[in-house]
N, C-alpha and C. Protein backbone atom coordinates (compact mmCIF):
# COMPACT_ATOMS: atom_id res chain seq x y z
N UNK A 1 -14.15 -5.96 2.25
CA UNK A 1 -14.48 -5.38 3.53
C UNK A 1 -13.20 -4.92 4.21
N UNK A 2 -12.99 -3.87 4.95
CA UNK A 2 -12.12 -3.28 5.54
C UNK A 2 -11.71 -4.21 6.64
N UNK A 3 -10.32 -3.94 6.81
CA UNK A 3 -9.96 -4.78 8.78
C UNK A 3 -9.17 -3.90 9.06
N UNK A 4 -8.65 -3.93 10.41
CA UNK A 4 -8.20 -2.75 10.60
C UNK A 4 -6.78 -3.75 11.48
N UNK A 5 -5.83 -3.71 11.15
CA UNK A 5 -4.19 -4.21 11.81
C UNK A 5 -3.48 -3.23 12.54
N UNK A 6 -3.47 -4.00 13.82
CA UNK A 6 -2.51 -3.14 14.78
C UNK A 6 -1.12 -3.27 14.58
N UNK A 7 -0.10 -2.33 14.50
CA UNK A 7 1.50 -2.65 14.44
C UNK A 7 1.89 -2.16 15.51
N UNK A 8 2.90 -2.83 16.41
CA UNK A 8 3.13 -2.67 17.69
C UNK A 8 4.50 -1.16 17.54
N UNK A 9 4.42 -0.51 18.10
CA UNK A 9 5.62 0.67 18.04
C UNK A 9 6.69 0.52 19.45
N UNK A 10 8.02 -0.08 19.19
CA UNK A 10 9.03 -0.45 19.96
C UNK A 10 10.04 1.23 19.81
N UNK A 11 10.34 1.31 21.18
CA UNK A 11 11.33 2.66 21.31
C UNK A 11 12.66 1.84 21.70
N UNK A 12 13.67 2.08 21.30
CA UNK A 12 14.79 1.92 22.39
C UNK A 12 16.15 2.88 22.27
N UNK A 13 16.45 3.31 23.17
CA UNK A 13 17.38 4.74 23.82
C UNK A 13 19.13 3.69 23.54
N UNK A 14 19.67 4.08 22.86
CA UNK A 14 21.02 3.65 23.02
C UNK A 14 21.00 2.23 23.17
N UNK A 15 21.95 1.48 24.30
CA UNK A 15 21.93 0.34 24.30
C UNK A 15 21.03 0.03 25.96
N UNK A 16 20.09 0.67 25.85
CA UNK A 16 19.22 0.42 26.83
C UNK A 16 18.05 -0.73 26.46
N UNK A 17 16.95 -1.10 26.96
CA UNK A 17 15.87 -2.36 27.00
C UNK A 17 15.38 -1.33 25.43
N UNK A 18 14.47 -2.57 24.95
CA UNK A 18 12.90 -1.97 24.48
C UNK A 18 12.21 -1.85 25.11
N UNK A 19 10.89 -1.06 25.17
CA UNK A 19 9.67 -0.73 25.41
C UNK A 19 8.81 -0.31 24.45
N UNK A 20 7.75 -1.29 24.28
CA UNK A 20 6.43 -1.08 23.64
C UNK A 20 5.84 0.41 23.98
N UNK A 21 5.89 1.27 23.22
CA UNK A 21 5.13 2.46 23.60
C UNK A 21 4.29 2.87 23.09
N UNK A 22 3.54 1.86 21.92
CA UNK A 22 2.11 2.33 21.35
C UNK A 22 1.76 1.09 20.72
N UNK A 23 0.91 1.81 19.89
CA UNK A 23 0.13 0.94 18.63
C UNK A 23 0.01 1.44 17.56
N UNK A 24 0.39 1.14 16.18
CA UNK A 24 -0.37 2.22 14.95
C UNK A 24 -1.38 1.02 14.26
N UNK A 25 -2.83 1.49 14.41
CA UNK A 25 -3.69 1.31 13.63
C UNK A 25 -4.13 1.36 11.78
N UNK A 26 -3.80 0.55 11.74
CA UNK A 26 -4.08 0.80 10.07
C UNK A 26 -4.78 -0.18 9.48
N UNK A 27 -6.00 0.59 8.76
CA UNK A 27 -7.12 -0.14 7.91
C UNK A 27 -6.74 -0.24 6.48
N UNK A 28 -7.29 -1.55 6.85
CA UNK A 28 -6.76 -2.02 5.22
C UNK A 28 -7.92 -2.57 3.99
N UNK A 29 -8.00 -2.29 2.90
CA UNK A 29 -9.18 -2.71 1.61
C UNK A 29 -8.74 -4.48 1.73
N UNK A 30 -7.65 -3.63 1.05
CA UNK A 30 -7.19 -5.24 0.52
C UNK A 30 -6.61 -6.23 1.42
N UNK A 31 -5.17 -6.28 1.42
CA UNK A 31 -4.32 -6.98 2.17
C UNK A 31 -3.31 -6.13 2.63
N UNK A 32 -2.39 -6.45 3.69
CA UNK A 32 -1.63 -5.69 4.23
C UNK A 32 -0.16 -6.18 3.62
N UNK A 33 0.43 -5.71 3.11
CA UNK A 33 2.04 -5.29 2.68
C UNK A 33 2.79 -4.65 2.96
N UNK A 34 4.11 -5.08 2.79
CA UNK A 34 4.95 -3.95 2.98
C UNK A 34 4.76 -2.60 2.85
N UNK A 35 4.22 -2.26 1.29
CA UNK A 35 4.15 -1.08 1.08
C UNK A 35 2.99 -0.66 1.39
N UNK A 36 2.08 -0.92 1.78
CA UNK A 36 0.73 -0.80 2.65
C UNK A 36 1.21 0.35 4.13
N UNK A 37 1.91 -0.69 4.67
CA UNK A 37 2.42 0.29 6.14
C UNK A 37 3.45 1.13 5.73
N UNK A 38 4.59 0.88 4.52
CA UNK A 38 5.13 2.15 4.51
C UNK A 38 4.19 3.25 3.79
N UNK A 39 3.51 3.13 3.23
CA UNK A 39 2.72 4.36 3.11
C UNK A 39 2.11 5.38 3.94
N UNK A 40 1.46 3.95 5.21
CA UNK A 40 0.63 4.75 6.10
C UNK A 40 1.55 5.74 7.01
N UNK A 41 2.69 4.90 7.47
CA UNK A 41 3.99 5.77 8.04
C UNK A 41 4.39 6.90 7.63
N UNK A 42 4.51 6.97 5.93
CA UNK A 42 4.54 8.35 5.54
C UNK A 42 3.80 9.05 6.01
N UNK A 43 2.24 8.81 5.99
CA UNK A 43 1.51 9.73 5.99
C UNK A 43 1.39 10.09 7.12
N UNK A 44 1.70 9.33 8.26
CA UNK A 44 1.34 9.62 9.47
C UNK A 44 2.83 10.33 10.08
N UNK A 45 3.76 10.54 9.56
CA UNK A 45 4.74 11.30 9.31
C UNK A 45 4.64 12.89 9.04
N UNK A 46 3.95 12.91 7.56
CA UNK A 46 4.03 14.23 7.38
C UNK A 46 2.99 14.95 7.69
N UNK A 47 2.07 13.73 8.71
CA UNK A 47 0.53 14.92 9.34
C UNK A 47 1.21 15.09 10.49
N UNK A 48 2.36 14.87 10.96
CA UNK A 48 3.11 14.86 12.28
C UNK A 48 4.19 16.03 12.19
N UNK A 49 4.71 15.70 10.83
CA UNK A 49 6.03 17.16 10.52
C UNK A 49 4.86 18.32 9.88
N UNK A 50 3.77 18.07 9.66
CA UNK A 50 2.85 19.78 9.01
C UNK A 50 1.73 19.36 9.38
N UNK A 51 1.43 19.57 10.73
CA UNK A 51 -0.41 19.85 11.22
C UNK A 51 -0.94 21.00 10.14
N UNK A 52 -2.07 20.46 10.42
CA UNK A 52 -3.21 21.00 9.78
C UNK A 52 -3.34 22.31 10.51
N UNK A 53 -3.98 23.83 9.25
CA UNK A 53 -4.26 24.56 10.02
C UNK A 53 -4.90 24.84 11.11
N UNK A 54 -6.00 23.90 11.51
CA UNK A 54 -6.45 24.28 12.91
C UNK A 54 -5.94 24.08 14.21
N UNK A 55 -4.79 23.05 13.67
CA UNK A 55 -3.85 22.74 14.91
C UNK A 55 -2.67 24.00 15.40
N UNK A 56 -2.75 24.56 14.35
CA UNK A 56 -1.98 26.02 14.55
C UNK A 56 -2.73 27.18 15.14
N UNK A 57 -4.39 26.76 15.24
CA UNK A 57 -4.47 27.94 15.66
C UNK A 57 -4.91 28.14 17.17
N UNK A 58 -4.76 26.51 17.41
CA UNK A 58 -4.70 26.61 19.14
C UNK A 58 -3.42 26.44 19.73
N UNK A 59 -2.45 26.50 18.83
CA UNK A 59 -1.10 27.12 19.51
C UNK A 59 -1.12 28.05 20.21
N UNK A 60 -0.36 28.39 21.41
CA UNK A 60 0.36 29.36 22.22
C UNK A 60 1.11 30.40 21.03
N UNK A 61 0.61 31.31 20.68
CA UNK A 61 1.60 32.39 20.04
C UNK A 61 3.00 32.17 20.90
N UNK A 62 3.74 32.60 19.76
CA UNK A 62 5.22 32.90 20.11
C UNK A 62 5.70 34.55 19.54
N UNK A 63 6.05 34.75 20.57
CA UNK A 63 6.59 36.53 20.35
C UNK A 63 7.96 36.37 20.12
């Protein structure tokens, strides 16, 4: 059965505080591992560096 694990997402600017600034959600079959979340990171990476075409097509043209 699926579960679904929250991983907390920490920002911090130089030598300034942390701040919690999200959550990443990730469902899991099996068990959760290392390479479990680095995968999902990839992926949630490169749907972040190359949207999908429909996300391009409610872009603002650029002239």
């Amino acid at each position: 059965m699926p579960a679904t694990v929250s991983v907390p997402v920490f920002l911090r600017v130089g030598d300034g505080d942390e701040h919690q600034v999200g959550e990443i959600e990730i469902e899991v079959v099996d068990k959760v591992t290392r390479q479990t979340i680095a995968e999902f990171l990839r992926a949630a990476a490169d749907a972040y560096e190359h949207p999908e075409q429909e996300d391009a097509t409610n872009a603002p043209a650029h002239n």
